[in-house]
C-alpha atoms as a PDB file:
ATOM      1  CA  UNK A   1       0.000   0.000   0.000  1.00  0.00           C
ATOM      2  CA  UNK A   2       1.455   3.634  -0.856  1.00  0.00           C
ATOM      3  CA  UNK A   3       1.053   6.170   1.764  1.00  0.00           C
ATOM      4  CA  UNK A   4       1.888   9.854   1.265  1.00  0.00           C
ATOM      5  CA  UNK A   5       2.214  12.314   4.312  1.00  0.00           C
ATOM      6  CA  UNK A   6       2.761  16.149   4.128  1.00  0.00           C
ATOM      7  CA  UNK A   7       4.212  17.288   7.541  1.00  0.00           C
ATOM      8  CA  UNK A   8       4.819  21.570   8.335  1.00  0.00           C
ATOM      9  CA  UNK A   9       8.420  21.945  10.184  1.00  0.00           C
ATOM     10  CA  UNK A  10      10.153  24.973  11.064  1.00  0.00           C
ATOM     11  CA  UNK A  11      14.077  25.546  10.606  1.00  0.00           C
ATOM     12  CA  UNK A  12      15.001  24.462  13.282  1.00  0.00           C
ATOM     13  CA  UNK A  13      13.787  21.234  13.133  1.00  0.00           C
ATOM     14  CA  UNK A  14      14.830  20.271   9.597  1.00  0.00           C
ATOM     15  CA  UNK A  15      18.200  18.944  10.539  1.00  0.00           C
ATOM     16  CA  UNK A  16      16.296  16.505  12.950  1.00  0.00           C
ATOM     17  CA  UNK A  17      13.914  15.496  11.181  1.00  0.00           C
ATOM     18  CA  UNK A  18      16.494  14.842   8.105  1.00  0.00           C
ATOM     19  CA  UNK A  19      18.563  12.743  10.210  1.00  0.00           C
ATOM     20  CA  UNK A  20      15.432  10.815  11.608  1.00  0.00           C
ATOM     21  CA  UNK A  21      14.769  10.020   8.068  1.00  0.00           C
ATOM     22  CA  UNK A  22      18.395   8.517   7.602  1.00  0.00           C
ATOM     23  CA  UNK A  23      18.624   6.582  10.701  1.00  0.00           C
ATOM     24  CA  UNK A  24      15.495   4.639   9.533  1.00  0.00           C
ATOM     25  CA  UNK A  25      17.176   3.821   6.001  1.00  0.00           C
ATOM     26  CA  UNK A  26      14.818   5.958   3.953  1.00  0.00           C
ATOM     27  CA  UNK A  27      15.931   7.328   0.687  1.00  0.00           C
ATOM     28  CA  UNK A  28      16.200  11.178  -0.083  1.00  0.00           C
ATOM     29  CA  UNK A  29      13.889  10.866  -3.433  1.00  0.00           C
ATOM     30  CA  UNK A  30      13.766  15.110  -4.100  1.00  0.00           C
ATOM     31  CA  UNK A  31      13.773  17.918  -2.783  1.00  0.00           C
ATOM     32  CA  UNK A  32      11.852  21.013  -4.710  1.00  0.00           C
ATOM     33  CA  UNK A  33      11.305  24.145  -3.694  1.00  0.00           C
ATOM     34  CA  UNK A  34       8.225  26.726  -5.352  1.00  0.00           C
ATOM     35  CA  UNK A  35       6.661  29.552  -5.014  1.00  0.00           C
ATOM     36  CA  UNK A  36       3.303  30.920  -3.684  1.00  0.00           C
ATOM     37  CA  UNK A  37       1.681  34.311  -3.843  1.00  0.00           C
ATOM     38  CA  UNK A  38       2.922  34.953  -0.134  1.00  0.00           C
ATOM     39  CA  UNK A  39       5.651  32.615   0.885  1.00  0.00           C
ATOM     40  CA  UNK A  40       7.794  30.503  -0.679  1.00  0.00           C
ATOM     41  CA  UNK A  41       7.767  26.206   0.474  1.00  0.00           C
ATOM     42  CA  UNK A  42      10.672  23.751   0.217  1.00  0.00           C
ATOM     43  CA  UNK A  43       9.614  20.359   0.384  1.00  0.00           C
ATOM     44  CA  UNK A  44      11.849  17.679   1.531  1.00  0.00           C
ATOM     45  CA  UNK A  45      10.551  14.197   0.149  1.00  0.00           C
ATOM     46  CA  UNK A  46      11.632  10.626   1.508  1.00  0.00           C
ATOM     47  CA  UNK A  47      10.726   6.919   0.880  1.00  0.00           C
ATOM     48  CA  UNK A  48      10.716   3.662   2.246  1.00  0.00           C
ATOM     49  CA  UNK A  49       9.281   0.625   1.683  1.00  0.00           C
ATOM     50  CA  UNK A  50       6.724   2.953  -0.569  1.00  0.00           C
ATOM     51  CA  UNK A  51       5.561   5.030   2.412  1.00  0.00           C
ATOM     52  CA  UNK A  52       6.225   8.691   1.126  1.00  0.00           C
ATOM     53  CA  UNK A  53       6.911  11.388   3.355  1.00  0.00           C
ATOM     54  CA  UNK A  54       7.308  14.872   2.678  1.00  0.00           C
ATOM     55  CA  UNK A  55       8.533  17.943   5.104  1.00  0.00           C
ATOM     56  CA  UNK A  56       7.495  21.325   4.176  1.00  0.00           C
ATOM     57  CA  UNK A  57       9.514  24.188   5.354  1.00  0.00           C
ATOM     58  CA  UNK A  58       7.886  28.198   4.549  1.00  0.00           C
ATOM     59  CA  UNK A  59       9.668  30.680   4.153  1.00  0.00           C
ATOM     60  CA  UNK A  60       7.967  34.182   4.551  1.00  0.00           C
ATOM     61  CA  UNK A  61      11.096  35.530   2.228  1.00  0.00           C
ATOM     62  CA  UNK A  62      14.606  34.656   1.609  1.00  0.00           C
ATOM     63  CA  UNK A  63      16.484  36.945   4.616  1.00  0.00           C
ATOM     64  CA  UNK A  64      16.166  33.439   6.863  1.00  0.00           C
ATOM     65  CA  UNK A  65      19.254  30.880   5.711  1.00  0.00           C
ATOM     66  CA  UNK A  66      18.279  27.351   5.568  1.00  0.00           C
ATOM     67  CA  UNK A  67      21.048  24.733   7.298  1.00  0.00           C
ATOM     68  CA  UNK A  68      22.182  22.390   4.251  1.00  0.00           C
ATOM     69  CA  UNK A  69      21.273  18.693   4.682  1.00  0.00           C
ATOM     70  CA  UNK A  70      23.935  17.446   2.485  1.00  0.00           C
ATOM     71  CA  UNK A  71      25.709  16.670   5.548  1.00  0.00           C
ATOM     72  CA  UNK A  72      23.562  13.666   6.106  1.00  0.00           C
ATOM     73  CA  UNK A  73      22.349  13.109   2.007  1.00  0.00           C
ATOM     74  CA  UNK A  74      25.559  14.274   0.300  1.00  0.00           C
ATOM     75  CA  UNK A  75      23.139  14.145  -3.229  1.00  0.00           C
ATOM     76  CA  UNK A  76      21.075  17.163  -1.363  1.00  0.00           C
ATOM     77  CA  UNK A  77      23.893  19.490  -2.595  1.00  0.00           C
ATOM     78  CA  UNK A  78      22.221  19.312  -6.116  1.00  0.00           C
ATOM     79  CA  UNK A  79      18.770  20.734  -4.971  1.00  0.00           C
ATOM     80  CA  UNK A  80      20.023  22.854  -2.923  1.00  0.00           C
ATOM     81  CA  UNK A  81      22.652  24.751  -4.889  1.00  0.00           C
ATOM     82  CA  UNK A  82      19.269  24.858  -7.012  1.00  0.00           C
ATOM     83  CA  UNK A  83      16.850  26.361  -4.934  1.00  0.00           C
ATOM     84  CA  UNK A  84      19.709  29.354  -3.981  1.00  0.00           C
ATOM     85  CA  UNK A  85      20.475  29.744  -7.750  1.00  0.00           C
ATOM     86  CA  UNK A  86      16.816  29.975  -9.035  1.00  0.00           C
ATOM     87  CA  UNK A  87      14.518  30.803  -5.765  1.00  0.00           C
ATOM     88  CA  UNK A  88      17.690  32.981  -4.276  1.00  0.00           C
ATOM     89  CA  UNK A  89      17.374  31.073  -0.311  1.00  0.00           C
ATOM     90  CA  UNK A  90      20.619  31.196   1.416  1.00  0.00           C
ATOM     91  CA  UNK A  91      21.430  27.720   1.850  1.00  0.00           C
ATOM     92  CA  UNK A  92      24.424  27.354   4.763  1.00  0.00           C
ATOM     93  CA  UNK A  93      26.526  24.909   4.671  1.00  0.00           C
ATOM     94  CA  UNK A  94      26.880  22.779   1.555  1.00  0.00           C
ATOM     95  CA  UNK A  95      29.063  19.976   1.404  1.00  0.00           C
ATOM     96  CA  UNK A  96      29.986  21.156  -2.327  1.00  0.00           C
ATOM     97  CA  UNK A  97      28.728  25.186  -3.094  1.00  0.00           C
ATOM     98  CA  UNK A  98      28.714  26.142  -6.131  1.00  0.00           C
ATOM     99  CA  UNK A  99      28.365  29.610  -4.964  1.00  0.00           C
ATOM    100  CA  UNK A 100      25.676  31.075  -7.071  1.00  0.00           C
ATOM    101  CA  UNK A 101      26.979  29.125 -10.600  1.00  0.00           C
ATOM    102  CA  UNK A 102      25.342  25.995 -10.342  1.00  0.00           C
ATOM    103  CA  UNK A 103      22.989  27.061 -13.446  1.00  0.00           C
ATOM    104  CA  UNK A 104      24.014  30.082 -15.949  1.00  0.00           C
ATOM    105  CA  UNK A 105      21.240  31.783 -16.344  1.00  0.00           C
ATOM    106  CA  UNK A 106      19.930  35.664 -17.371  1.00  0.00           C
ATOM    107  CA  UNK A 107      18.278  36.417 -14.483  1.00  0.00           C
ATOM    108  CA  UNK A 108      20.114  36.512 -10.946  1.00  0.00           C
ATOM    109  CA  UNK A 109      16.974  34.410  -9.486  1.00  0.00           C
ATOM    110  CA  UNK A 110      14.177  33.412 -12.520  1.00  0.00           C
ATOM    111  CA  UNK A 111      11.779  32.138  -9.919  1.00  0.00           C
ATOM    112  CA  UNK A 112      11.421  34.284  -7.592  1.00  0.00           C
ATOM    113  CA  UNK A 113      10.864  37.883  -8.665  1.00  0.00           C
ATOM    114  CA  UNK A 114      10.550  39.446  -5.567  1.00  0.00           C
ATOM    115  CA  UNK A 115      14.165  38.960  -5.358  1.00  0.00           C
ATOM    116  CA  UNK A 116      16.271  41.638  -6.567  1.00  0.00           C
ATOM    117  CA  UNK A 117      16.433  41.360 -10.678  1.00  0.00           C
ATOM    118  CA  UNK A 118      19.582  41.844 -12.359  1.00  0.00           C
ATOM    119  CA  UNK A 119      22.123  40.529 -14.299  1.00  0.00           C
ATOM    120  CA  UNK A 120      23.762  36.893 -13.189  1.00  0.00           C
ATOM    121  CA  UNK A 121      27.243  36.566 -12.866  1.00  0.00           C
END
């Protein structure tokens, strides 16, 4: 049987509940970040044994750094040098930073327009 939970967490939490997740064997399958008309969400997704479970962090803007997870999920780097090149979210503490040149791109961050506009470097 599949099984899909959504659960809210708050910064400080994340690192907790990421580590929770890899203690129990479960697989990092994504993590995606989007935004809304007010906030902006950053789901982390896990599996096992095709129980699904997703934790949704939401951000009111982009001023609050998010701890890196790739600590524990060394893949996580990937997403998350993502989410800080296209949704602009400081990200602290990557195990590999690509330091705002993970994707070239024309606009400093595409998807999020409240975000400063300019020029990417």
């Amino acid at each position: 049987m599949t099984e899909q939970t959504i659960i809210d967490i708050t910064i400080p939490e994340l690192l907790g509940k990421v580590r929770e997740c890899q203690e129990k064997g479960m697989r990092l399958v994504q993590i995606c970040c989007t935004r809304l008309p007010e906030v902006l969400e950053i789901h982390y997704s896990f599996d096992l044994e095709y129980a699904f479970t997703s934790y949704r962090l939401t951000l009111q803007n982009t001023d609050t750094p998010v701890p890196s997870v790739s600590g524990i999920y060394l893949p996580a780097f990937l997403y998350e040098n993502e989410i800080h090149d296209l949704f602009g979210i400081k990200v602290e503490g990557m195990a590999i930073d690509f330091k705002g040149k993970f994707y070239q791109k024309t606009m400093k961050t595409p998807f999020n327009p409240a975000q400063p506009s300019g020029e990417a470097k």
